[in-house]
C-alpha atoms as a PDB file:
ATOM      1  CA  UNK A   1     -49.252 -16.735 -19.384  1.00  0.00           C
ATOM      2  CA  UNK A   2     -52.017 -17.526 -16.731  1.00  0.00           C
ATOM      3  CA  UNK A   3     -53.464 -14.194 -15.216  1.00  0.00           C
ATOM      4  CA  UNK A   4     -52.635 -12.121 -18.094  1.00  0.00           C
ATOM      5  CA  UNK A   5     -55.705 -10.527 -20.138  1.00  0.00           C
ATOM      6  CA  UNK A   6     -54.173 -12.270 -23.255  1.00  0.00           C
ATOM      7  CA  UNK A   7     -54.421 -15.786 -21.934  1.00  0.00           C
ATOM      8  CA  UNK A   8     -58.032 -15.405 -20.813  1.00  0.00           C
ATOM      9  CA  UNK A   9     -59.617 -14.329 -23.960  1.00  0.00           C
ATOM     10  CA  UNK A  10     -57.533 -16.987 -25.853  1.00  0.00           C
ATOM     11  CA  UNK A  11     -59.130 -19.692 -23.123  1.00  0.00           C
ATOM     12  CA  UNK A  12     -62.568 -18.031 -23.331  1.00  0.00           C
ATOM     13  CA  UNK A  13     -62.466 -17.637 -27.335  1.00  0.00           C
ATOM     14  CA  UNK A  14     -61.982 -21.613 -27.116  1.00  0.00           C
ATOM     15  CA  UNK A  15     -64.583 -22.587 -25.039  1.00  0.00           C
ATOM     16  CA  UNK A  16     -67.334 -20.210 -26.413  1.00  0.00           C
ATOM     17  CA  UNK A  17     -66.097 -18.863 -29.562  1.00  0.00           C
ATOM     18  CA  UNK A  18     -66.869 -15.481 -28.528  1.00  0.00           C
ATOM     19  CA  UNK A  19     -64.933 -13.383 -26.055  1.00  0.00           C
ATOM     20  CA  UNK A  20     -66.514 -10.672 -23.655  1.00  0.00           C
ATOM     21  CA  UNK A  21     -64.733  -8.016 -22.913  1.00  0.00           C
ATOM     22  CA  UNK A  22     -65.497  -5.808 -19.250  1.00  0.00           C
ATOM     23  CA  UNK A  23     -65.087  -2.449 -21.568  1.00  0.00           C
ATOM     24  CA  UNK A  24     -68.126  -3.801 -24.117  1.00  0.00           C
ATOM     25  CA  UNK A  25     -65.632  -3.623 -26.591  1.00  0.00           C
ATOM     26  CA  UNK A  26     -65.513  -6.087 -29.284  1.00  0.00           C
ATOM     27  CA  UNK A  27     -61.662  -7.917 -29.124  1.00  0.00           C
ATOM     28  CA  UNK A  28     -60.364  -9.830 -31.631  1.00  0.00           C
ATOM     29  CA  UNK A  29     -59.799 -13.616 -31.142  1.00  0.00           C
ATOM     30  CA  UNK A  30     -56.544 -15.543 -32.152  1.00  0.00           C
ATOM     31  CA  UNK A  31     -57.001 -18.562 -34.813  1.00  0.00           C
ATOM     32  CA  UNK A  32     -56.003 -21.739 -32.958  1.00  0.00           C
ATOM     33  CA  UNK A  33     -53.193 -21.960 -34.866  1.00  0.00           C
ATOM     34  CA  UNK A  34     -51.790 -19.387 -32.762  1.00  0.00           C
ATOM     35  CA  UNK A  35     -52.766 -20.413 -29.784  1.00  0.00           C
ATOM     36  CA  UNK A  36     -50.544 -23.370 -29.850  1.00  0.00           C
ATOM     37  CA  UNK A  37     -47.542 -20.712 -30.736  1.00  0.00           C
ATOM     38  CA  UNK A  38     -48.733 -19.108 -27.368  1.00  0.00           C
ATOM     39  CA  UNK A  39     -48.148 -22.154 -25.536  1.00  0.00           C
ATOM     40  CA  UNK A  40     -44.895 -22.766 -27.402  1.00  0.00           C
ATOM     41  CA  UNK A  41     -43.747 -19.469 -26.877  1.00  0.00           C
ATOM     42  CA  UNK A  42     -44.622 -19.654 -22.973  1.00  0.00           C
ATOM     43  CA  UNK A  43     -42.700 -23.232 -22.811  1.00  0.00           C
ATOM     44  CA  UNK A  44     -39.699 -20.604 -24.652  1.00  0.00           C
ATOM     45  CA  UNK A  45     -40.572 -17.707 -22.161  1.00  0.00           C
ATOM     46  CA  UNK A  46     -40.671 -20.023 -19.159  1.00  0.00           C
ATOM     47  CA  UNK A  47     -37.352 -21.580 -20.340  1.00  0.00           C
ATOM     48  CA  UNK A  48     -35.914 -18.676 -20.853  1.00  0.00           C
ATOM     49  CA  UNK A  49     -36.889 -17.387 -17.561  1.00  0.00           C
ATOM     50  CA  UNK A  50     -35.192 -20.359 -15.652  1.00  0.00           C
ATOM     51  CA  UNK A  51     -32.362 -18.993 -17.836  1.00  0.00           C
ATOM     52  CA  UNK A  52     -32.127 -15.975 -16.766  1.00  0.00           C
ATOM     53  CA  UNK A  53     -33.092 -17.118 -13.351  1.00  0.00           C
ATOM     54  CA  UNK A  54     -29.603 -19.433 -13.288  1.00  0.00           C
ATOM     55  CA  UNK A  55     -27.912 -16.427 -14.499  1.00  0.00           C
ATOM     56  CA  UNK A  56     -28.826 -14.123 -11.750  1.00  0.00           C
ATOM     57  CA  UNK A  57     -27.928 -17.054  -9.213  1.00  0.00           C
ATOM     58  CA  UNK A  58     -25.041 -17.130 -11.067  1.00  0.00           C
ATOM     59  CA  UNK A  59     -24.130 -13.707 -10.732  1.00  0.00           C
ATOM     60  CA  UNK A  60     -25.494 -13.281  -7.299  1.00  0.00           C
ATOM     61  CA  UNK A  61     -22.598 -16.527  -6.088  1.00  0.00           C
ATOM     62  CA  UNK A  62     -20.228 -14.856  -7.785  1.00  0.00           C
ATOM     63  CA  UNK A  63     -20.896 -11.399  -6.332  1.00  0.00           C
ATOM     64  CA  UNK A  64     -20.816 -13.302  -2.472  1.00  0.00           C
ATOM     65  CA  UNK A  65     -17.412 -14.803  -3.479  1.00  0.00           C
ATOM     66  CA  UNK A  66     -15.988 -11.363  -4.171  1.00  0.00           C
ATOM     67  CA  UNK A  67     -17.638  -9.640  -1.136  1.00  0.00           C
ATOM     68  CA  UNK A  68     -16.179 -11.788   0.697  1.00  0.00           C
ATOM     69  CA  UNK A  69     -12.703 -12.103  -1.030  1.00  0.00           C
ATOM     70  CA  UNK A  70     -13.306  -8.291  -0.537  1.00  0.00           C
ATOM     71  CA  UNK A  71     -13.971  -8.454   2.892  1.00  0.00           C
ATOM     72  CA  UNK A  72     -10.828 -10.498   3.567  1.00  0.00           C
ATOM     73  CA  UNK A  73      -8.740  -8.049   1.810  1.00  0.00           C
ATOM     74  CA  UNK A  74     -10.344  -5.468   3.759  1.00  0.00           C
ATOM     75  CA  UNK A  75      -9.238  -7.820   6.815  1.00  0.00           C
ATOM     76  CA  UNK A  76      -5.672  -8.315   5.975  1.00  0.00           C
ATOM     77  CA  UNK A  77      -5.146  -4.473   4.765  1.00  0.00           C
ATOM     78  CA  UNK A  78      -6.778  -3.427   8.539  1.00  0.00           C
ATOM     79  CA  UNK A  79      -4.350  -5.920  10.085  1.00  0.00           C
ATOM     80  CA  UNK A  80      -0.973  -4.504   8.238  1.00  0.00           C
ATOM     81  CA  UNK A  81      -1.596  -1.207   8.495  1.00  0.00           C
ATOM     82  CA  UNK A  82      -2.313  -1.960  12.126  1.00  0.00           C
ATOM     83  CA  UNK A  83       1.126  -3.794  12.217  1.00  0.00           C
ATOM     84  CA  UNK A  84       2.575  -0.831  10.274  1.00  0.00           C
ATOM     85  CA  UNK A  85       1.358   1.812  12.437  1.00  0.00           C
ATOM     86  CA  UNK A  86       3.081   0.126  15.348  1.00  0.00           C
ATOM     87  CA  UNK A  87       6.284  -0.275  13.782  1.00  0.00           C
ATOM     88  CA  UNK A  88       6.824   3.092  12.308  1.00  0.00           C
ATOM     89  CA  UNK A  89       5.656   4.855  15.913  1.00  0.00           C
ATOM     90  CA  UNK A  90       8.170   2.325  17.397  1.00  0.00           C
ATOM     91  CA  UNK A  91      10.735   3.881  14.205  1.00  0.00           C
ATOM     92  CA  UNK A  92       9.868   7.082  15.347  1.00  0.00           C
ATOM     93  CA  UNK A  93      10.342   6.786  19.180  1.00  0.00           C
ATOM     94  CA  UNK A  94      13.907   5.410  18.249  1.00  0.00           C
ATOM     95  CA  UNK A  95      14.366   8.377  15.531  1.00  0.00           C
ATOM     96  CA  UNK A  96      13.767  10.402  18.543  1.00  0.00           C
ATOM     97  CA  UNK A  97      16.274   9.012  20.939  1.00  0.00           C
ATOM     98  CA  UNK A  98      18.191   9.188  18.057  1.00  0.00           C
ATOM     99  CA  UNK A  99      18.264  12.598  17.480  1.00  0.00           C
ATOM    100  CA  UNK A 100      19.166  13.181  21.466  1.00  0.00           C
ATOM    101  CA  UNK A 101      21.799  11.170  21.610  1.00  0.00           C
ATOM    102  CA  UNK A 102      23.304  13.261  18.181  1.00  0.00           C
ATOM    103  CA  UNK A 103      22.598  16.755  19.522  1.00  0.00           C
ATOM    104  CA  UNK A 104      24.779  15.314  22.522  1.00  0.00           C
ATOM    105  CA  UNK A 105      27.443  14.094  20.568  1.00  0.00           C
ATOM    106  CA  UNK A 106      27.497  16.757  18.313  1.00  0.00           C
ATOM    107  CA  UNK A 107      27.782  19.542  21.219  1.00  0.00           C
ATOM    108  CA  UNK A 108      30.396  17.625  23.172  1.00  0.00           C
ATOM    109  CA  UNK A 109      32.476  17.409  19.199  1.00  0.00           C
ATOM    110  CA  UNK A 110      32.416  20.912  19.152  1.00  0.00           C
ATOM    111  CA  UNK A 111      34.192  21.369  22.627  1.00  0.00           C
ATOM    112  CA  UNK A 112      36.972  18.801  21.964  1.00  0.00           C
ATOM    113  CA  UNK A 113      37.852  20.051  18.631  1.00  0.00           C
ATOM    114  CA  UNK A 114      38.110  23.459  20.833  1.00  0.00           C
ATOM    115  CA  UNK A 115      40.486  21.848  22.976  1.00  0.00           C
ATOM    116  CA  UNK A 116      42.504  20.561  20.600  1.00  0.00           C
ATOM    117  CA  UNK A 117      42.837  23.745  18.335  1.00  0.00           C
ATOM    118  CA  UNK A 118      44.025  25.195  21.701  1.00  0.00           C
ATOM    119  CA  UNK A 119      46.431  22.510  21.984  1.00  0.00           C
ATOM    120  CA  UNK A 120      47.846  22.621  18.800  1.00  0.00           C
ATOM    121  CA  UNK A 121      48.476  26.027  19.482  1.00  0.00           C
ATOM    122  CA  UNK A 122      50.559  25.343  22.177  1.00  0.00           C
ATOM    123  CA  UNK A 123      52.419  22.126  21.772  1.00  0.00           C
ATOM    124  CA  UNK A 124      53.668  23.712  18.209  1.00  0.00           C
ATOM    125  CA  UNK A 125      55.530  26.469  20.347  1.00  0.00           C
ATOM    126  CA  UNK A 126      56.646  23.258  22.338  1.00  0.00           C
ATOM    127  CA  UNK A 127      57.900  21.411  19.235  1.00  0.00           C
ATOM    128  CA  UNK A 128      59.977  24.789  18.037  1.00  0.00           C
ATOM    129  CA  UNK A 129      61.550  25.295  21.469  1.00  0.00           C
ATOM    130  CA  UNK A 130      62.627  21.567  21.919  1.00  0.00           C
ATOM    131  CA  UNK A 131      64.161  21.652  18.506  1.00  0.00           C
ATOM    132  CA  UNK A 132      66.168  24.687  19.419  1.00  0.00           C
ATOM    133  CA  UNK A 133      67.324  22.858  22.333  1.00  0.00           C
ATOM    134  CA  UNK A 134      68.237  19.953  20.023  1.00  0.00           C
ATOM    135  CA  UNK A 135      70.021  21.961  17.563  1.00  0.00           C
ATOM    136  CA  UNK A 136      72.014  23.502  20.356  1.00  0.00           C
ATOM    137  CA  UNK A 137      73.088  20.740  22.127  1.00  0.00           C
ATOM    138  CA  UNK A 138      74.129  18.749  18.793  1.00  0.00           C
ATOM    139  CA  UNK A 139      76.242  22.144  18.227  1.00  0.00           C
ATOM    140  CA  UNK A 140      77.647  21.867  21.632  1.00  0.00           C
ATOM    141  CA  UNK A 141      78.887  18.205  21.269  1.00  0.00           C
ATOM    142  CA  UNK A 142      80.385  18.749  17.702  1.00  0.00           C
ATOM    143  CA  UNK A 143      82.454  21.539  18.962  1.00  0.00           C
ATOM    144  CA  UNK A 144      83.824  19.282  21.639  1.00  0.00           C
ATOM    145  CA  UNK A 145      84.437  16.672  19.418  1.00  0.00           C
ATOM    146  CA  UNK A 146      86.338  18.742  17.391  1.00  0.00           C
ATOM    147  CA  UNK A 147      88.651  20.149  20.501  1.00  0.00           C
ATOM    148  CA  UNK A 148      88.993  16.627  21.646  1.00  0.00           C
ATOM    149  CA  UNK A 149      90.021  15.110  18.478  1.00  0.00           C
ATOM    150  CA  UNK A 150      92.294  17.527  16.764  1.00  0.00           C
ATOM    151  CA  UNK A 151      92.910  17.228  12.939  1.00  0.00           C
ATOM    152  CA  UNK A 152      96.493  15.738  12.571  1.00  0.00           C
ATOM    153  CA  UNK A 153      98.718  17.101   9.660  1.00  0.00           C
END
């Protein structure tokens, strides 16, 4: 790779044979044999790197896509529970009235089923005495039918 330490004593070992180093330390020099894997090996490592580089582009399309899929869904979930919101405080209002409009019916129950247990007290005193009055006046006629309209022997 260019501007690596590797690559410049491979490049200076070629042209002078020797290498130099800045430490005035003796480094070993790669056989030309292997310098040819070095380039071979950077055609594999730059190769690889637009590999990896279409990868990541890859992944980084993908990753838009779903932010913004996510982003949608975030969207439509704001919007229902908006929607929702509005509709169960309108539910609620109404459960409200409801529950008025119950307690009113419920109170004014109570007083006519008051009314009527007092009436049933009295119209069953009512029933008994017109009855009686039945009774009597069937008794009445039967006895006059039978004064009338003698047996004959």
């Amino acid at each position: 790779v260019p501007g690596s330490p590797g690559y410049e004593a491979v490049v200076s070992t070629q042209s002078t044979g020797k290498l130099k180093s800045p430490h005035k330390t003796p480094i070993k020099t790669a056989p030309p044999t292997q310098f040819v894997q070095g380039v071979e090996e950077d055609e594999d490592e730059e190769e690889e790197r637009r590999d990896v580089a279409e990868v990541i582009k890859l992944h980084k399309e993908k990753q838009a896509k779903l932010a913004e899929q996510m982003l949608n869904m975030t969207q439509n979930l704001k919007q229902v529970s908006l929607v929702a919101r509005d509709i169960i405080s309108e539910d609620t209002k109404n459960l409200s009235g409801i529950q008025d409009t119950v307690e009113k019916n419920s109170s004014k129950l109570t007083k006519e089923t008051r009314q009527l247990e007092q009436y049933n007290k009295t119209s069953g005193k009512c029933w008994v005495w017109s009855l009686l009055f039945l009774v009597m006046v069937i008794f009445i006629v039967m006895v006059i039918f039978i004064r009338l309209f003698p047996r004959k022997r």
